[in-house]
N, C-alpha and C. Protein backbone atom coordinates (compact mmCIF):
# COMPACT_ATOMS: atom_id res chain seq x y z
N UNK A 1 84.86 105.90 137.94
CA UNK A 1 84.46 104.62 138.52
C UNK A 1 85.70 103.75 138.73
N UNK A 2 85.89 103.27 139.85
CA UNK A 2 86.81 102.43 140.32
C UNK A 2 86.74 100.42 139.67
N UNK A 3 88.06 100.26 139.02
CA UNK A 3 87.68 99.19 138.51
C UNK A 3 88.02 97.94 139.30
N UNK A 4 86.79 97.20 139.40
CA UNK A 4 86.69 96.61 140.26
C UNK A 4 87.74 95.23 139.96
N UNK A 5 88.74 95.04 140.78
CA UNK A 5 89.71 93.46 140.72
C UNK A 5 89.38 92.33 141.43
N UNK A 6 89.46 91.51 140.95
CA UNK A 6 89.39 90.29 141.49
C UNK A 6 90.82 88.96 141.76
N UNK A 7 91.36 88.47 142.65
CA UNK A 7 92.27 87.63 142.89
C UNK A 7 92.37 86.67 142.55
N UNK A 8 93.31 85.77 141.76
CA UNK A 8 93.46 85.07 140.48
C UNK A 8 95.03 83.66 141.05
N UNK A 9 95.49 84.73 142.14
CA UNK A 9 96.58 83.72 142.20
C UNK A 9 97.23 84.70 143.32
N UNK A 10 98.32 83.76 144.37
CA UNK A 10 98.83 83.96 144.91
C UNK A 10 99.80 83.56 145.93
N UNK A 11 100.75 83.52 145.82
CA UNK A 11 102.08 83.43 146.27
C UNK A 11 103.22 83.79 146.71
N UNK A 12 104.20 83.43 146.42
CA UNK A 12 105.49 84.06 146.89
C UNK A 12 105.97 84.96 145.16
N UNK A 13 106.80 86.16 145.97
CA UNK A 13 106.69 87.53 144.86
C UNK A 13 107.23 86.92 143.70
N UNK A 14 107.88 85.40 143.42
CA UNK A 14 108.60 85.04 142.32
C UNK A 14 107.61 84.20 141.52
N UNK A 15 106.74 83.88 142.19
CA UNK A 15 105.92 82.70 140.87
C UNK A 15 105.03 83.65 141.36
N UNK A 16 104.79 84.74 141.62
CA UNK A 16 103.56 85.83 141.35
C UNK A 16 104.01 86.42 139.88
N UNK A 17 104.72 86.45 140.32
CA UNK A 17 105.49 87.83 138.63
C UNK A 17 106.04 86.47 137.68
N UNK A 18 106.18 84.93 137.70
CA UNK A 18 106.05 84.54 136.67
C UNK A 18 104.44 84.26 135.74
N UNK A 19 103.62 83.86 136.63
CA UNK A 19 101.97 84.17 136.21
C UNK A 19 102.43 85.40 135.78
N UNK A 20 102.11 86.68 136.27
CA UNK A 20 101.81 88.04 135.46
C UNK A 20 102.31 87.98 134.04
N UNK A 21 103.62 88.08 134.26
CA UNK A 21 104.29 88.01 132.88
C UNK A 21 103.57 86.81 131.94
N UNK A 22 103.32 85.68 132.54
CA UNK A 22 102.63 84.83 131.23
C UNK A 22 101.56 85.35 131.50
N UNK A 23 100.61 85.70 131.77
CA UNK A 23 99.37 86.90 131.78
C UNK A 23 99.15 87.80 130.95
N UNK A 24 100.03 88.86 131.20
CA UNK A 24 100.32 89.43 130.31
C UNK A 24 100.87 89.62 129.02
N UNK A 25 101.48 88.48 128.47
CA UNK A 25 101.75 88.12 127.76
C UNK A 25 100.72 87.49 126.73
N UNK A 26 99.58 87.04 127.31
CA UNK A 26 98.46 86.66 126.59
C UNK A 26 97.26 88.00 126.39
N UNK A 27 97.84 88.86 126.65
CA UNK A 27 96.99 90.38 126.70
C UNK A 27 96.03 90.91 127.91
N UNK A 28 96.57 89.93 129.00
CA UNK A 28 95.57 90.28 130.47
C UNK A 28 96.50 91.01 131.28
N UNK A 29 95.98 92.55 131.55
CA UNK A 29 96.32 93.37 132.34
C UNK A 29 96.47 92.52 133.67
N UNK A 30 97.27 92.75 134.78
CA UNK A 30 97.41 91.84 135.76
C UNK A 30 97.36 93.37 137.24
N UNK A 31 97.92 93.32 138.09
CA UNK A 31 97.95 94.11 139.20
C UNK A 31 98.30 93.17 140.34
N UNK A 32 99.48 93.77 140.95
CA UNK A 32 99.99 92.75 142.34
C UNK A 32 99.87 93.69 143.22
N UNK A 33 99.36 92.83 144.38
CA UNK A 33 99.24 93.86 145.72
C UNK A 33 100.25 93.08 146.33
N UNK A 34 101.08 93.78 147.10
CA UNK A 34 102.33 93.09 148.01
C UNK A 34 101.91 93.52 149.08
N UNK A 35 101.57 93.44 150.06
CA UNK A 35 101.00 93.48 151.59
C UNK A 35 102.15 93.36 152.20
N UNK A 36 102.56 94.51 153.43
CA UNK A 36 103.64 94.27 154.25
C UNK A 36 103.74 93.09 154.91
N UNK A 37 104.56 92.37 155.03
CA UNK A 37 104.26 91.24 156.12
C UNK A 37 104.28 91.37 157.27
N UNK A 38 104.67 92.58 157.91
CA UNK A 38 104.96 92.80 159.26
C UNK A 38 103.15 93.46 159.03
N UNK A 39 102.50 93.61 158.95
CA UNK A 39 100.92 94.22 159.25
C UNK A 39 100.10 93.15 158.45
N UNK A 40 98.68 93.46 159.44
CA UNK A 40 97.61 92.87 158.94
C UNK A 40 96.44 93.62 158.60
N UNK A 41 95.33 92.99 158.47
CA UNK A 41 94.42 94.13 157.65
C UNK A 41 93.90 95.84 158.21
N UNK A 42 93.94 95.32 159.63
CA UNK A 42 93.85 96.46 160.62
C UNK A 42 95.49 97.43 160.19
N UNK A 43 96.09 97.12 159.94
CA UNK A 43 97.25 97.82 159.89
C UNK A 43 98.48 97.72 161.02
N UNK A 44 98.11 97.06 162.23
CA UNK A 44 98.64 96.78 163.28
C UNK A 44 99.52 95.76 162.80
N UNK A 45 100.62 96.17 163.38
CA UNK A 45 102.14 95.13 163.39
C UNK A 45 101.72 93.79 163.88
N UNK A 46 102.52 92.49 163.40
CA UNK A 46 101.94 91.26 164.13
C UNK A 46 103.70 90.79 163.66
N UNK A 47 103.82 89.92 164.80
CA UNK A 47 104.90 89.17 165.01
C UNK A 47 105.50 87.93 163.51
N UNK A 48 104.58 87.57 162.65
CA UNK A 48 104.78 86.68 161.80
C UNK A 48 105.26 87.65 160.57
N UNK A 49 105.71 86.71 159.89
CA UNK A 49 106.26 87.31 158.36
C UNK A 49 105.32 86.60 157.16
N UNK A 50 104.65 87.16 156.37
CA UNK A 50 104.15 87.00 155.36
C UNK A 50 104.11 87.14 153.98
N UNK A 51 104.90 86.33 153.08
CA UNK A 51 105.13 86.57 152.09
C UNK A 51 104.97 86.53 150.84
N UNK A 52 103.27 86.50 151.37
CA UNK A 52 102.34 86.22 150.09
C UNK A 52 102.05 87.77 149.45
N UNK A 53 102.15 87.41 148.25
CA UNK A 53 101.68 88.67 147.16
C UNK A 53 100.57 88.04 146.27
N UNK A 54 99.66 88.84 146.12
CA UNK A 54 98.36 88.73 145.41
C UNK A 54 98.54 89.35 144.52
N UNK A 55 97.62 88.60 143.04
CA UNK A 55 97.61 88.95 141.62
C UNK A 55 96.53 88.90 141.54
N UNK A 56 95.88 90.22 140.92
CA UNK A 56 94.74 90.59 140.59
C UNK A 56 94.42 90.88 139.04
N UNK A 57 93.05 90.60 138.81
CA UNK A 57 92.92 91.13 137.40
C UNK A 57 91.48 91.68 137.17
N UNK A 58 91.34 92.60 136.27
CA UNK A 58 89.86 93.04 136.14
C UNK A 58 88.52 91.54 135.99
N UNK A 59 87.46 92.14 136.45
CA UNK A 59 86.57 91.16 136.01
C UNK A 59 86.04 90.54 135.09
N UNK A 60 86.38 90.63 133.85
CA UNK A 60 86.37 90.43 132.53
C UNK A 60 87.01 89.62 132.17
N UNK A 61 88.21 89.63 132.83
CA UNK A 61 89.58 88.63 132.50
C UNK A 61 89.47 87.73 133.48
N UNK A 62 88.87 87.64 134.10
CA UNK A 62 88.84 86.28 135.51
C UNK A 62 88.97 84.80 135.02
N UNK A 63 87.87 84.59 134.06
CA UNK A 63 87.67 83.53 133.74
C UNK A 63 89.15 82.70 132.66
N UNK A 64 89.73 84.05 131.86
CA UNK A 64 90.85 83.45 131.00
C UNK A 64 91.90 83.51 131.70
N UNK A 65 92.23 84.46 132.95
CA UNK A 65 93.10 84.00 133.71
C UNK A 65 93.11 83.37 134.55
N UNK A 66 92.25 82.70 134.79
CA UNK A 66 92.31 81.24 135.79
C UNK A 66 92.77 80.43 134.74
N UNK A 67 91.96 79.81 133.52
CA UNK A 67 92.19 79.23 132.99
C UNK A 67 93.76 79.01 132.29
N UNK A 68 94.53 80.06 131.92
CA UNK A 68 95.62 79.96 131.32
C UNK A 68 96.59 79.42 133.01
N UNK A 69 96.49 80.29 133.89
CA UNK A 69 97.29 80.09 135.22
C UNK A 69 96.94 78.18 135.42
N UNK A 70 96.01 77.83 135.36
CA UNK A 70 95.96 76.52 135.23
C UNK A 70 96.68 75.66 134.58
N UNK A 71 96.68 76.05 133.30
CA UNK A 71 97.29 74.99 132.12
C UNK A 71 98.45 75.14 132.20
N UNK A 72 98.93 76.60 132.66
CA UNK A 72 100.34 77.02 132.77
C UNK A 72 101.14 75.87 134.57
N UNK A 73 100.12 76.07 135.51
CA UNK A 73 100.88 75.24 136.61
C UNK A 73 100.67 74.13 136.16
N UNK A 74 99.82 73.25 135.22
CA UNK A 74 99.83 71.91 134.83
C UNK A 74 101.26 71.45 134.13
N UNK A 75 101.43 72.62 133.67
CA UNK A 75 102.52 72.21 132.34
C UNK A 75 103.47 72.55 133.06
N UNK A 76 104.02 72.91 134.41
CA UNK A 76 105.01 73.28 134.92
C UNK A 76 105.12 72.25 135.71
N UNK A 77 104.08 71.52 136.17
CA UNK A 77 104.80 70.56 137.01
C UNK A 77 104.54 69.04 136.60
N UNK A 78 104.73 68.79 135.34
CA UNK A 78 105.33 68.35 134.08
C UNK A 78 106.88 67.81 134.62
């Protein structure tokens, strides 16, 4: 059975992988999808650059990783 993820946060690949790491760090498995930027969902090339990376986490963990990703951007922009 395929485990199903859900998207939690997303950004540019450097404050993606600082969430994970504090994520993981609190014991939540994390998963980043990096999407080419030169393609879109069809797979077809498109002229723009995109440099969003998505952080995913099982469904179980949704609720504590919103919550920590919260308190964590609160306290960062502090």
């Amino acid at each position: 059975m395929e485990t199903q993820l859900y998207k939690v946060f997303s950004g540019p690949a450097i404050d993606v992988n600082i969430i994970r790491k504090h994520l993981e760090s609190n014991g939540i498995k994390c998963f980043v999808e990096n999407r080419r930027g030169d393609e879109n969902e069809s797979k077809y090339s498109v002229s723009t650059f995109d440099p969003t990376v998505v952080l995913e986490v099982e469904a179980e963990n949704v609720e504590s990783a919103v919550q920590l990703i919260d308190t964590f951007l609160k306290t960062k922009a502090e």
